[in-house]
PDB file of N, CA and C in Angstrom:
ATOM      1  N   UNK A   1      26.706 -59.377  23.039  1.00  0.00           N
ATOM      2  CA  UNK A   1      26.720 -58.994  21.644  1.00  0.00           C
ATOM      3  C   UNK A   1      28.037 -59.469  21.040  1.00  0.00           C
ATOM      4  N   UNK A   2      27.842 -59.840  19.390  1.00  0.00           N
ATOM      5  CA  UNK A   2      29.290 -60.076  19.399  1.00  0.00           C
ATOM      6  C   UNK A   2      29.756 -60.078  18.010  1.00  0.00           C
ATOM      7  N   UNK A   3      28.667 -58.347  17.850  1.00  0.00           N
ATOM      8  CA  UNK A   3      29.280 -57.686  16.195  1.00  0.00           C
ATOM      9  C   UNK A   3      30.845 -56.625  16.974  1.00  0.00           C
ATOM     10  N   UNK A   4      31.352 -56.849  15.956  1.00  0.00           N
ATOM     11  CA  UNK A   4      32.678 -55.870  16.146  1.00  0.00           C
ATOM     12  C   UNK A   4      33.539 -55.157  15.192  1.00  0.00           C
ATOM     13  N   UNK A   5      34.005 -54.300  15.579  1.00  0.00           N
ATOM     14  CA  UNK A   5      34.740 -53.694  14.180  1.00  0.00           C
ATOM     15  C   UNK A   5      35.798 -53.154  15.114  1.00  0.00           C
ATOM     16  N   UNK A   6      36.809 -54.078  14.115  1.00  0.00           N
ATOM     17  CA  UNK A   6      38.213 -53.381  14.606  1.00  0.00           C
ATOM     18  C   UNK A   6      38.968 -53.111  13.946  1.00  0.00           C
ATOM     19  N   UNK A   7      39.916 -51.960  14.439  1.00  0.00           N
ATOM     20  CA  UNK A   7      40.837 -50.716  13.411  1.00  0.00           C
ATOM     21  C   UNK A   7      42.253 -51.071  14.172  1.00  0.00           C
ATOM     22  N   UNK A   8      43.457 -51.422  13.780  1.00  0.00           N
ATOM     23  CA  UNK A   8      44.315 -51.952  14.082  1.00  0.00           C
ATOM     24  C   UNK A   8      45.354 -51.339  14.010  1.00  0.00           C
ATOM     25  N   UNK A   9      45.877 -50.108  14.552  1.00  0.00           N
ATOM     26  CA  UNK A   9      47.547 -49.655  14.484  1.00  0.00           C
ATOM     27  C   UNK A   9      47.203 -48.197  13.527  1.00  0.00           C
ATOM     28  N   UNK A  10      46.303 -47.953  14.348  1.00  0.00           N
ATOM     29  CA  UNK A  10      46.269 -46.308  13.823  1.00  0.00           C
ATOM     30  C   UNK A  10      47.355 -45.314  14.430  1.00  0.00           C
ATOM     31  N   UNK A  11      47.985 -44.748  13.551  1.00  0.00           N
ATOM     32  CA  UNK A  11      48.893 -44.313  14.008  1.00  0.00           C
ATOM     33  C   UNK A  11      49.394 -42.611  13.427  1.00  0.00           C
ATOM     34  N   UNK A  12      49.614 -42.269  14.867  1.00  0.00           N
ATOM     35  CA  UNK A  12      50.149 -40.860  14.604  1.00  0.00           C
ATOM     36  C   UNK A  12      51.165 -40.198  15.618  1.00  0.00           C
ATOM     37  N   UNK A  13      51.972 -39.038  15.404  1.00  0.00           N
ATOM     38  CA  UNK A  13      52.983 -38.582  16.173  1.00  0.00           C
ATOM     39  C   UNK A  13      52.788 -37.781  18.042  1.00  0.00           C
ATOM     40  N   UNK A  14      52.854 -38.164  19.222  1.00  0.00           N
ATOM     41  CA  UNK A  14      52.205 -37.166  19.737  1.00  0.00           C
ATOM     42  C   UNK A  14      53.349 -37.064  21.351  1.00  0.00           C
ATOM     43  N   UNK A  15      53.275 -35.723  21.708  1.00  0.00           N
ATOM     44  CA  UNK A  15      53.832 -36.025  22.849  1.00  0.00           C
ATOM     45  C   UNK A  15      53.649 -36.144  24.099  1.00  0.00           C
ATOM     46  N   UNK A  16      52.964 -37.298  24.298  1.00  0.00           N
ATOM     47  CA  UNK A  16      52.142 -37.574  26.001  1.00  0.00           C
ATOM     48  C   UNK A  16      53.610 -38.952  26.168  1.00  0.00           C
ATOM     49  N   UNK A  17      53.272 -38.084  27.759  1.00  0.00           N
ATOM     50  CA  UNK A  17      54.502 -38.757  28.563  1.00  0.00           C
ATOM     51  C   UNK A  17      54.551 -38.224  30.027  1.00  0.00           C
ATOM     52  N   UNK A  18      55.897 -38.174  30.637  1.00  0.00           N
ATOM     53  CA  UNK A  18      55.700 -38.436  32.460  1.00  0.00           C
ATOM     54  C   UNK A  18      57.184 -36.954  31.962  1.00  0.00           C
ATOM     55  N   UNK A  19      57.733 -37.240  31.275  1.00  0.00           N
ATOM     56  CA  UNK A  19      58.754 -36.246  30.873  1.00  0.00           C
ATOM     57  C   UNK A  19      59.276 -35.746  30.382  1.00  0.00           C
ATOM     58  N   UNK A  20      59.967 -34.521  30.315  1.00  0.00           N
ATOM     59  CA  UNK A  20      60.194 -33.411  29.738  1.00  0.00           C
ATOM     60  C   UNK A  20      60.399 -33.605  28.396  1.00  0.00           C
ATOM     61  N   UNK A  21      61.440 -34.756  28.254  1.00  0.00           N
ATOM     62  CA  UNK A  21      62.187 -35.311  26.791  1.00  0.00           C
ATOM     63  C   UNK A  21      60.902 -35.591  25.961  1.00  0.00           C
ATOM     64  N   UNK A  22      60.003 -36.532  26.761  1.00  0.00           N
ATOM     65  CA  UNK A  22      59.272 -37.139  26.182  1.00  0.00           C
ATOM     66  C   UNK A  22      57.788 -35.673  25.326  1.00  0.00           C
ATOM     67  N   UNK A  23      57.933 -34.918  26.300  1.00  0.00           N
ATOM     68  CA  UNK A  23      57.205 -33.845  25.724  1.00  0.00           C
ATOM     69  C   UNK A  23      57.493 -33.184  24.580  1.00  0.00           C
ATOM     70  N   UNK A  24      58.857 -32.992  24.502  1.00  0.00           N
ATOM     71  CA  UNK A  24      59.609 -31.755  23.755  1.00  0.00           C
ATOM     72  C   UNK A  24      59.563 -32.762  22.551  1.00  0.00           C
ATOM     73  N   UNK A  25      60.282 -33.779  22.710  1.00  0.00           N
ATOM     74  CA  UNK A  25      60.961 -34.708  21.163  1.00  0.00           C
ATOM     75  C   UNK A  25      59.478 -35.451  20.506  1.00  0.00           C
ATOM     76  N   UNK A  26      59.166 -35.428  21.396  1.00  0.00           N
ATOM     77  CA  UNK A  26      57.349 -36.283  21.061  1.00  0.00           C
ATOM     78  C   UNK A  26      57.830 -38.005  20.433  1.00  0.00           C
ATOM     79  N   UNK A  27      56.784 -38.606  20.614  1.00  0.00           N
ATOM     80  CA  UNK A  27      56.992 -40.297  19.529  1.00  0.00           C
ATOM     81  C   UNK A  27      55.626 -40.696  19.047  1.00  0.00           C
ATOM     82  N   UNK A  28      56.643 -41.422  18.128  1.00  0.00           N
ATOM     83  CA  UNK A  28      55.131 -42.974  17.538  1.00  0.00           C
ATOM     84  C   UNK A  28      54.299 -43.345  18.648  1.00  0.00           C
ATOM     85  N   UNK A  29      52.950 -42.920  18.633  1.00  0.00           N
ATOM     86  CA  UNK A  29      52.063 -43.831  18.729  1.00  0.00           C
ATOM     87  C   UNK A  29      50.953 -44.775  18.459  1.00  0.00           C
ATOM     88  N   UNK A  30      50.594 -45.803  18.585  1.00  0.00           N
ATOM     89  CA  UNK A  30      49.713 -46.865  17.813  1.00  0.00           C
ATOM     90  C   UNK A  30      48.399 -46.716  18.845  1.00  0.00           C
ATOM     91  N   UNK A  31      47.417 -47.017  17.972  1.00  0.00           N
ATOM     92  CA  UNK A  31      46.073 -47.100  18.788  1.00  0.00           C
ATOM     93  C   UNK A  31      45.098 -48.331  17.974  1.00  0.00           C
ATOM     94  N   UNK A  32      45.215 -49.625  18.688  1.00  0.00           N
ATOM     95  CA  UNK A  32      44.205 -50.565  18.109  1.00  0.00           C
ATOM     96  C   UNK A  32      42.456 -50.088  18.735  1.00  0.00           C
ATOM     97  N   UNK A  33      41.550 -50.293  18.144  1.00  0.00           N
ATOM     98  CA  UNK A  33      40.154 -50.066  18.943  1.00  0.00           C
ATOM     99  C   UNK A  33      39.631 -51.387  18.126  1.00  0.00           C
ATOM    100  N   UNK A  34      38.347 -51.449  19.093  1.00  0.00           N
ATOM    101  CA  UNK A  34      37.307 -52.652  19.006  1.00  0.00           C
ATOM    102  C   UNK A  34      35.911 -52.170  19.164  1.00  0.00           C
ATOM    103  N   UNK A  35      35.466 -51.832  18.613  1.00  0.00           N
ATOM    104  CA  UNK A  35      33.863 -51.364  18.668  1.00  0.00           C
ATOM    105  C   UNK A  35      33.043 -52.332  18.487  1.00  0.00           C
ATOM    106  N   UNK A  36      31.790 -52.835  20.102  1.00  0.00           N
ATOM    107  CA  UNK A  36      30.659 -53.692  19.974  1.00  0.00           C
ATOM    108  C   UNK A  36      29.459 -52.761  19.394  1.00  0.00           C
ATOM    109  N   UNK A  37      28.610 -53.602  18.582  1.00  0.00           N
ATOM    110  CA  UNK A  37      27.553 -52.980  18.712  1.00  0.00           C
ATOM    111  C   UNK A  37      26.866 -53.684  17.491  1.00  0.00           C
ATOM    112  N   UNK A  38      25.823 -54.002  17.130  1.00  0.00           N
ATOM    113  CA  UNK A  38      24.635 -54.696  16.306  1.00  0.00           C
ATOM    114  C   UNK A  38      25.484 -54.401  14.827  1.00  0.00           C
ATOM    115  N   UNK A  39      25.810 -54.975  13.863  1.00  0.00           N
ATOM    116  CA  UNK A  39      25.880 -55.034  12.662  1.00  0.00           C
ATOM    117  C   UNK A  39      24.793 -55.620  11.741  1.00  0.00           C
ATOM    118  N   UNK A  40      23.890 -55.930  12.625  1.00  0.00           N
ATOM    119  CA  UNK A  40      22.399 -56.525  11.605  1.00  0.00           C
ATOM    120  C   UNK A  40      22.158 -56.000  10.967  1.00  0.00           C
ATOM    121  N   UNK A  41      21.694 -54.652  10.756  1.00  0.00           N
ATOM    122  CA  UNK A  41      20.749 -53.716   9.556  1.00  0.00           C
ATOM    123  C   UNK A  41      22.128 -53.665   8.912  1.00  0.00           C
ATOM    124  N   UNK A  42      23.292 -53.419   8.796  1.00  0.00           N
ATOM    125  CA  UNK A  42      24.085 -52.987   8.009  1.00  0.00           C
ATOM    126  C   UNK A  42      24.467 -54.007   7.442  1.00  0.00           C
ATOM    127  N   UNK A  43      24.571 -55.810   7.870  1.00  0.00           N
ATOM    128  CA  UNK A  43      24.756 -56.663   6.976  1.00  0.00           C
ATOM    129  C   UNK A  43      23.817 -56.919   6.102  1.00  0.00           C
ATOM    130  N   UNK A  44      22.388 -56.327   6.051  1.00  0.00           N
ATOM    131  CA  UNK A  44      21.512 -56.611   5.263  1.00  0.00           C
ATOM    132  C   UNK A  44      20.952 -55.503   4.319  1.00  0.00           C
ATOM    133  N   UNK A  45      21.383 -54.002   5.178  1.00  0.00           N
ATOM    134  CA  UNK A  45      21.255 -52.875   4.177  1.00  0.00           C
ATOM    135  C   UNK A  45      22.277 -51.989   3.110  1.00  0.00           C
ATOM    136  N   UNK A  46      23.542 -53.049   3.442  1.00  0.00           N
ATOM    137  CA  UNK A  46      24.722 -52.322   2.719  1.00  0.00           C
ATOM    138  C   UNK A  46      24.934 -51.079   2.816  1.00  0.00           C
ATOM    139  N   UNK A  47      24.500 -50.256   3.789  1.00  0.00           N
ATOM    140  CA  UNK A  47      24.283 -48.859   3.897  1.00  0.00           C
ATOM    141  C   UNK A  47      25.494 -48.449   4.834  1.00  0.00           C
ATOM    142  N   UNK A  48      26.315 -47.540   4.468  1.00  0.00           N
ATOM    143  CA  UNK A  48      27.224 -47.177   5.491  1.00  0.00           C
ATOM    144  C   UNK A  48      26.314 -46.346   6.970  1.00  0.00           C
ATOM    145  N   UNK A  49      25.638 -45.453   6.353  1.00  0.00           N
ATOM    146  CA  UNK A  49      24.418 -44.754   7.882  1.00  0.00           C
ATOM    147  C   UNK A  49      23.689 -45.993   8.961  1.00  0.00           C
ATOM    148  N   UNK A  50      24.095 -47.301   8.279  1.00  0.00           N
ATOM    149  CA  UNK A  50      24.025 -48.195   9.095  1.00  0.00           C
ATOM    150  C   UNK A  50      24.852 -49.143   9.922  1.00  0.00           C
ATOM    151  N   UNK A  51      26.240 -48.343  10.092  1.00  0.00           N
ATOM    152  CA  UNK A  51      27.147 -48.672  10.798  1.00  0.00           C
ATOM    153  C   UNK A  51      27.943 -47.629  11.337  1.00  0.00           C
ATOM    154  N   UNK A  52      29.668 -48.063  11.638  1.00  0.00           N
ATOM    155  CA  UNK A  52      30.044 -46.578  12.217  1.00  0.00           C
ATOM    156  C   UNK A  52      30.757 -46.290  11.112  1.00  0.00           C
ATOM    157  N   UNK A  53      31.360 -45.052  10.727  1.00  0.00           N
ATOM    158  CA  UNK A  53      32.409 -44.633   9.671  1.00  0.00           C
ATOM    159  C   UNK A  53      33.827 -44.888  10.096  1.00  0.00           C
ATOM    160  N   UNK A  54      34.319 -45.683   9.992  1.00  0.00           N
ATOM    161  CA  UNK A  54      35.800 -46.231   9.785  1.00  0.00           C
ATOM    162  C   UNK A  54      36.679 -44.678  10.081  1.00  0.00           C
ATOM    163  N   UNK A  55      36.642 -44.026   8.984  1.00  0.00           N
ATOM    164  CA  UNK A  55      37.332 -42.989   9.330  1.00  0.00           C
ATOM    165  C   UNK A  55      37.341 -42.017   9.947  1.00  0.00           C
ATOM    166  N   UNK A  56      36.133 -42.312  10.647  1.00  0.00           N
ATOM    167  CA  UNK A  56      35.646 -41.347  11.141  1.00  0.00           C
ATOM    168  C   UNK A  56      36.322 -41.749  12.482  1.00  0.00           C
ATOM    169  N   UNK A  57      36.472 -42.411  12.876  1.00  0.00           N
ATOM    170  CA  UNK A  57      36.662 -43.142  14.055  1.00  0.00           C
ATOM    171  C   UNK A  57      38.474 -42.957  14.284  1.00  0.00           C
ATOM    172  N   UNK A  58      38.895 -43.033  13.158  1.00  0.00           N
ATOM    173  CA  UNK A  58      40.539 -42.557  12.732  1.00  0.00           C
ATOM    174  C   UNK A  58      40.433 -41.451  13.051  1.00  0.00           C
ATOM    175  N   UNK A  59      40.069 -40.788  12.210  1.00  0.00           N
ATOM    176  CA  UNK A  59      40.049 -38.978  12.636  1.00  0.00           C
ATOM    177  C   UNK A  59      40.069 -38.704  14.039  1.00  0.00           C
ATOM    178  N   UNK A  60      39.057 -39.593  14.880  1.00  0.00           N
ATOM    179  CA  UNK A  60      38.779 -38.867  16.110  1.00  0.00           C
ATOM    180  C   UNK A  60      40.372 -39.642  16.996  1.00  0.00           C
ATOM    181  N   UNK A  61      40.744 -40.634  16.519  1.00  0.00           N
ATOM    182  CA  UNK A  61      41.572 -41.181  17.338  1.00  0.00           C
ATOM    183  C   UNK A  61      43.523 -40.082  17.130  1.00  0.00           C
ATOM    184  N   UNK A  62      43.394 -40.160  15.926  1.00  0.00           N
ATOM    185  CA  UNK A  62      44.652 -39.252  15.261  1.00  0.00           C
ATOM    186  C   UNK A  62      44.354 -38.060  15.943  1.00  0.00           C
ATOM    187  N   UNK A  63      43.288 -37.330  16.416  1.00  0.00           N
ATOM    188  CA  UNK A  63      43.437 -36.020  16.618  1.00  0.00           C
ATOM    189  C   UNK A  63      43.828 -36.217  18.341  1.00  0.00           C
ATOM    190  N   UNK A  64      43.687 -37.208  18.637  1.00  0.00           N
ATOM    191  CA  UNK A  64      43.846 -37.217  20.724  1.00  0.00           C
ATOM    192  C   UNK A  64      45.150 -37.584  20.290  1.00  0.00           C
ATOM    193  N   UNK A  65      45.620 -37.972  19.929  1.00  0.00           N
ATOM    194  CA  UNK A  65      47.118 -38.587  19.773  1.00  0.00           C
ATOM    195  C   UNK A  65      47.754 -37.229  19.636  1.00  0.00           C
ATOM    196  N   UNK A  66      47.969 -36.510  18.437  1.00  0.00           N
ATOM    197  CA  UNK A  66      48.347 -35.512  18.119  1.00  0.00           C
ATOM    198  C   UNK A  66      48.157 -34.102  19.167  1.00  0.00           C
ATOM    199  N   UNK A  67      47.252 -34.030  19.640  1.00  0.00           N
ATOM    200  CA  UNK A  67      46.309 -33.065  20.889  1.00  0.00           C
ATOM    201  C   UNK A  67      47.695 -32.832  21.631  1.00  0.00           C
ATOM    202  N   UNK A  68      46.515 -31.958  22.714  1.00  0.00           N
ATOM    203  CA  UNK A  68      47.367 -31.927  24.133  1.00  0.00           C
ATOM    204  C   UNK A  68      47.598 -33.317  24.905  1.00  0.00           C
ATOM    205  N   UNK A  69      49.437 -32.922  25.278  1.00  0.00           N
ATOM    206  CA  UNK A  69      49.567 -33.726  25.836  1.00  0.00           C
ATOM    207  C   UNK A  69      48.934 -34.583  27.451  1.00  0.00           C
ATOM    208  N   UNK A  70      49.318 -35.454  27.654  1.00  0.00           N
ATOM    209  CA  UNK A  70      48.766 -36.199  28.629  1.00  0.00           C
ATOM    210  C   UNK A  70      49.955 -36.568  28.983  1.00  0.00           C
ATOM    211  N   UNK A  71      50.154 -37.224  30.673  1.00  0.00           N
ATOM    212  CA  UNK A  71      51.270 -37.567  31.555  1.00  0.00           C
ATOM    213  C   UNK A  71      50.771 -39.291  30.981  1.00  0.00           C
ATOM    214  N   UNK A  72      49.970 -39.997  31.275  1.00  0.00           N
ATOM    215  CA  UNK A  72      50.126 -41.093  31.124  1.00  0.00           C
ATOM    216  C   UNK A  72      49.071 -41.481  29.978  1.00  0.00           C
ATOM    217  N   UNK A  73      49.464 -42.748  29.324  1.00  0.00           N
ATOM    218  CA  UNK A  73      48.834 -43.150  28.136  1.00  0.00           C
ATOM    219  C   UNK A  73      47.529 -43.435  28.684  1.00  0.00           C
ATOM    220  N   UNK A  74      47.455 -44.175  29.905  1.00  0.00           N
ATOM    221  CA  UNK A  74      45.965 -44.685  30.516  1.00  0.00           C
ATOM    222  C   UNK A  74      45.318 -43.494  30.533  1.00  0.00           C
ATOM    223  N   UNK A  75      45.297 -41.988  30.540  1.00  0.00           N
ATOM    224  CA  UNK A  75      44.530 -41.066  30.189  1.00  0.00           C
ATOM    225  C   UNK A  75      44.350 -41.001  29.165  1.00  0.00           C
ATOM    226  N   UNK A  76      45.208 -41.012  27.514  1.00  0.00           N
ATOM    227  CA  UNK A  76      44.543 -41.004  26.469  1.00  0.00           C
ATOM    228  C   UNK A  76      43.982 -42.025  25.637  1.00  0.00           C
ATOM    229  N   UNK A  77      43.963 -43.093  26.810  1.00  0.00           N
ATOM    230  CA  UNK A  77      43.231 -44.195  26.051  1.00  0.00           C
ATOM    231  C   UNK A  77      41.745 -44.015  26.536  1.00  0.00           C
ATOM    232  N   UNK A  78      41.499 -43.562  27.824  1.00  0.00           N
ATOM    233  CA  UNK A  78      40.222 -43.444  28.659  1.00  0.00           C
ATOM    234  C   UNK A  78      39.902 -42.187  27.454  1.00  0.00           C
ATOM    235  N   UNK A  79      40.258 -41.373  27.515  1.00  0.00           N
ATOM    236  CA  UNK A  79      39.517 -40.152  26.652  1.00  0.00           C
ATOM    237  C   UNK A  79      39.309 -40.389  25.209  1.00  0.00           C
ATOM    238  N   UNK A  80      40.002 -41.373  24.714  1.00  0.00           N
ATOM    239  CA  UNK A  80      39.601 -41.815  23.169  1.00  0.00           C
ATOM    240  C   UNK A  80      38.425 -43.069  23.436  1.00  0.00           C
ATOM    241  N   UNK A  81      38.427 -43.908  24.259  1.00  0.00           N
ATOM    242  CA  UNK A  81      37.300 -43.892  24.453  1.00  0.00           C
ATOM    243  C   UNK A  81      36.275 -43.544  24.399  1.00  0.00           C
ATOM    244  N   UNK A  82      35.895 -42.860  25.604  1.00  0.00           N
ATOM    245  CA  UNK A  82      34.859 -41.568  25.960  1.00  0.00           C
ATOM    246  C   UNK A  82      34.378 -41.031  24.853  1.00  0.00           C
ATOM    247  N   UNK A  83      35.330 -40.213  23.534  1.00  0.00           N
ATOM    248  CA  UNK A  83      34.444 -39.959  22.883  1.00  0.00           C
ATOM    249  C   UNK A  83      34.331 -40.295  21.880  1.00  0.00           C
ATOM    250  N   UNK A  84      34.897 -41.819  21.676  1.00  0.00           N
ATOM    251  CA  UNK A  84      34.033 -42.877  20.247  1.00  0.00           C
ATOM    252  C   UNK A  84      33.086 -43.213  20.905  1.00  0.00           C
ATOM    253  N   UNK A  85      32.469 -43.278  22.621  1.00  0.00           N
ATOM    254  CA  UNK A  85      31.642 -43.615  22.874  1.00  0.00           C
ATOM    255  C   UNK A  85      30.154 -42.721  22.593  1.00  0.00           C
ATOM    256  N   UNK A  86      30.446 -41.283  22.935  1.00  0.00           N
ATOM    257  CA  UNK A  86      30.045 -39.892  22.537  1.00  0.00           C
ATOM    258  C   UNK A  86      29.900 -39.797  21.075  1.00  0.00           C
ATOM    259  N   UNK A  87      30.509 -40.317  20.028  1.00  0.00           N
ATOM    260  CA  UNK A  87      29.918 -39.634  18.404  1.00  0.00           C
ATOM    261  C   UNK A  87      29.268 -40.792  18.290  1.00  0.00           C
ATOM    262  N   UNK A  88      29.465 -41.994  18.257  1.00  0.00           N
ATOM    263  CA  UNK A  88      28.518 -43.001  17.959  1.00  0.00           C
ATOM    264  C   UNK A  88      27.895 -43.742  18.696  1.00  0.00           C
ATOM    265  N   UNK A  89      26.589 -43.193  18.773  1.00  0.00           N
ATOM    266  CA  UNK A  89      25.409 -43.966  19.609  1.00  0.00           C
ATOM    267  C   UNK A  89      25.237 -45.031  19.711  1.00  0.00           C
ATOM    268  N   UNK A  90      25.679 -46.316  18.124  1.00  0.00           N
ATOM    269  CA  UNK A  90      24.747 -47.873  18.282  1.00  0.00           C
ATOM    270  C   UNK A  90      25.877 -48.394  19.157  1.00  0.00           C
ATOM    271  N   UNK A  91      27.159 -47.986  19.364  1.00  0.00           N
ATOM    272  CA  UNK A  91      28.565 -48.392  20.224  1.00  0.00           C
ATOM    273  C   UNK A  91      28.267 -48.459  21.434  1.00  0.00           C
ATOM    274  N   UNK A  92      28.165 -50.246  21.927  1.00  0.00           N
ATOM    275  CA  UNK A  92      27.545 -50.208  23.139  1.00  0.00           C
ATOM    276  C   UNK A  92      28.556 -50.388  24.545  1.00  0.00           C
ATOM    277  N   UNK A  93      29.889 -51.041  23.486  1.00  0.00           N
ATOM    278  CA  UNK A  93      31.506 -50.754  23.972  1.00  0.00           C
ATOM    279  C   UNK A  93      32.358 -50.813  22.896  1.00  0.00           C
ATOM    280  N   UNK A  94      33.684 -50.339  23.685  1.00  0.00           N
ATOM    281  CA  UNK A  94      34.659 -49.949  22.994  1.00  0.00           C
ATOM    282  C   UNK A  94      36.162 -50.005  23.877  1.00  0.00           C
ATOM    283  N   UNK A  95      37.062 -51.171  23.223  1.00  0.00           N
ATOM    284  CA  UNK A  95      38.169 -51.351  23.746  1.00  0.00           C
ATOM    285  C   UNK A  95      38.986 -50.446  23.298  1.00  0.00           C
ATOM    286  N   UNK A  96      40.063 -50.037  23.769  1.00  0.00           N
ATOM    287  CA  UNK A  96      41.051 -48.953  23.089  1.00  0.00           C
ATOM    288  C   UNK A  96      42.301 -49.278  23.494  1.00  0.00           C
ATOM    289  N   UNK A  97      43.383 -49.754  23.106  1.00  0.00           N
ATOM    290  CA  UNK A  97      44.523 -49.748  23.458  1.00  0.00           C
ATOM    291  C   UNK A  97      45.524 -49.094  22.914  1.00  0.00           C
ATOM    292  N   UNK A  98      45.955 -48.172  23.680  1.00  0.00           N
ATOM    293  CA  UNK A  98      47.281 -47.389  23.040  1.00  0.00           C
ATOM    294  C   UNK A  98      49.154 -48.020  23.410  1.00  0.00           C
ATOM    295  N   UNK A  99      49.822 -48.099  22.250  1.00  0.00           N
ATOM    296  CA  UNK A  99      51.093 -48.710  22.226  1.00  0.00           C
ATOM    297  C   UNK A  99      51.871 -47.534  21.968  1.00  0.00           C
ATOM    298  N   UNK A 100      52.857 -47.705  23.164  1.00  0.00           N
ATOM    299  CA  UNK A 100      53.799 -46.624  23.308  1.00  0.00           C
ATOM    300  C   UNK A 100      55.104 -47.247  22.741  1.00  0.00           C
ATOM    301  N   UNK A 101      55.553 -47.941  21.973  1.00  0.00           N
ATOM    302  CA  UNK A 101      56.306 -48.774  21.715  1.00  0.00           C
ATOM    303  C   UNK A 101      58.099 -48.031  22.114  1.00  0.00           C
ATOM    304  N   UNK A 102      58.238 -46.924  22.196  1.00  0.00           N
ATOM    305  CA  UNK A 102      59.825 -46.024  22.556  1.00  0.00           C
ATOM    306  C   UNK A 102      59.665 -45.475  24.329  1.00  0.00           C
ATOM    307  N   UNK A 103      58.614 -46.387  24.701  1.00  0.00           N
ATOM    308  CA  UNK A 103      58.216 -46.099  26.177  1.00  0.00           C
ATOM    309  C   UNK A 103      60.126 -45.392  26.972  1.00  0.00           C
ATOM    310  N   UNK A 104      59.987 -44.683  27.884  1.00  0.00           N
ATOM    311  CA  UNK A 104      61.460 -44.669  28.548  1.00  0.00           C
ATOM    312  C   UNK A 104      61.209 -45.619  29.745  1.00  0.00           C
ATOM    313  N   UNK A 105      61.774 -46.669  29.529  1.00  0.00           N
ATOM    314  CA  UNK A 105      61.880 -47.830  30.432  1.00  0.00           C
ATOM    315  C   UNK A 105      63.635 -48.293  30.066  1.00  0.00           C
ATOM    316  N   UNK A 106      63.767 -49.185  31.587  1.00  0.00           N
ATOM    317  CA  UNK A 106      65.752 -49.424  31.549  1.00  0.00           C
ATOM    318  C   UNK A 106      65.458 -50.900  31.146  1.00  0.00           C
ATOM    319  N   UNK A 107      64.825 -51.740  30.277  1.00  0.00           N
ATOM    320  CA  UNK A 107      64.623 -52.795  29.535  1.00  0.00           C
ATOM    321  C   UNK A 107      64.422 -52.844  28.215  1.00  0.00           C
ATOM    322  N   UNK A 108      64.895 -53.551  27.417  1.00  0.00           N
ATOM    323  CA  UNK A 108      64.485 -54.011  26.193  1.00  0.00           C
ATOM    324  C   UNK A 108      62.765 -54.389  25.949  1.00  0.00           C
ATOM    325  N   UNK A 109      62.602 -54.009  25.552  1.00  0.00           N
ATOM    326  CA  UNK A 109      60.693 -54.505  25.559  1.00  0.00           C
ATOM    327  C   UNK A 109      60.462 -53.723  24.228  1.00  0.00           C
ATOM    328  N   UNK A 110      59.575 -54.567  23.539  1.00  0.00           N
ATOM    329  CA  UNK A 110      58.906 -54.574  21.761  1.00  0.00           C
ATOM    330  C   UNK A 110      57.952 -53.465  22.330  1.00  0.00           C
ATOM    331  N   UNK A 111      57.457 -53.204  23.156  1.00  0.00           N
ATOM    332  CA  UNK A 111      56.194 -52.198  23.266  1.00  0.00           C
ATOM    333  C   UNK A 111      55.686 -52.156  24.799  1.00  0.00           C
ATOM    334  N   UNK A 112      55.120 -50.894  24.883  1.00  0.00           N
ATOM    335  CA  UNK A 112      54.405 -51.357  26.170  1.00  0.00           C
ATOM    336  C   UNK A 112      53.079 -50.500  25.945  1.00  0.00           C
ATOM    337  N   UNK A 113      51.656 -51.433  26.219  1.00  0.00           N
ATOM    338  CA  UNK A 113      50.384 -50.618  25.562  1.00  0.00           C
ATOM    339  C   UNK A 113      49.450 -50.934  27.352  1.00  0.00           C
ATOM    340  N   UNK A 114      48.734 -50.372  27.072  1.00  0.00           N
ATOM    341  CA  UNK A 114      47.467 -50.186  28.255  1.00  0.00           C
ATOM    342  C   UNK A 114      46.213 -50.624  27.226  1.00  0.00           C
ATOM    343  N   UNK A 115      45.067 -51.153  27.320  1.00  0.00           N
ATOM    344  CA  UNK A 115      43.989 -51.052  27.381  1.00  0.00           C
ATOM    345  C   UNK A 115      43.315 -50.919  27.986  1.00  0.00           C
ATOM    346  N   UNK A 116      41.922 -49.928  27.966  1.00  0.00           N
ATOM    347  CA  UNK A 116      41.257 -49.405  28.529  1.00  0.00           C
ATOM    348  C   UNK A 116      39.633 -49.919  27.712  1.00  0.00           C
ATOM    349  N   UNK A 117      38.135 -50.385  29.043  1.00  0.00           N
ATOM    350  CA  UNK A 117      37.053 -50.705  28.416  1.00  0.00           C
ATOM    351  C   UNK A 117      36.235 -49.773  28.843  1.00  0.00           C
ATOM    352  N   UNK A 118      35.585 -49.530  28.205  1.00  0.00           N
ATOM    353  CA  UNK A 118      34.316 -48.352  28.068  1.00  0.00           C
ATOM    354  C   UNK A 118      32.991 -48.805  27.173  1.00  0.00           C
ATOM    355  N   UNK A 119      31.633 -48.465  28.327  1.00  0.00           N
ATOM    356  CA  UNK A 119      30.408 -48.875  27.596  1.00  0.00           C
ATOM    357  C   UNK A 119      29.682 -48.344  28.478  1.00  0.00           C
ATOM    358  N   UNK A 120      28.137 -48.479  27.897  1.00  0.00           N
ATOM    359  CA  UNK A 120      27.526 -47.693  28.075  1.00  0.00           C
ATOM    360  C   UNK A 120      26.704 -48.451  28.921  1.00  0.00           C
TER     361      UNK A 120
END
């Protein structure tokens, strides 16, 4: 398949991490996603009930970010997954990558993100 919709640098405050600092002070995090799945009826019915809701898809991603924390990002990328896979049915996959960009690492580095694939 090779309809897609992608949401690019959704972003909200949260504190998943390995430590204490990282719990208490919390940081920026970014979440790009990629959703496969048929865009036919919706390029021809202009109908939003014929695709997924954009924000809807924000909402669900801003609220895992913000949530309980998690030790490593590869868990809240697997669980934001999971359940864009769970509210929208025609989603036959879904890439998710979360960017920890203030990661605690002893290097200079622009970001460090995980992606995670999920389908059905």
């Amino acid at each position: 398949m090779s309809d897609q919709i992608s949401i690019t640098g959704i972003h909200a405050f949260g504190f998943h991490g390995v430590y204490d600092h990282e719990r208490e002070n919390g940081q920026d995090f970014f979440v790009d996603v990629k959703l496969e799945l048929s865009l036919a009826k919706a390029s021809k019915s202009d109908a939003l009930s014929d695709t997924v809701d954009y924000g809807k898809v924000c909402d669900i991603v801003i609220e895992a970010i913000a949530g309980p924390p998690n030790a490593l990002i590869e868990k809240l990328a697997g669980s934001i997954g999971d359940q864009l896979l769970k509210a929208f049915k025609p989603v036959k996959k879904v890439l998710v990558t979360v960017h920890k960009p203030a990661a605690p690492v002893d290097a200079q580095v622009l970001d460090i993100a995980v992606t995670v694939e999920r389908s059905r």
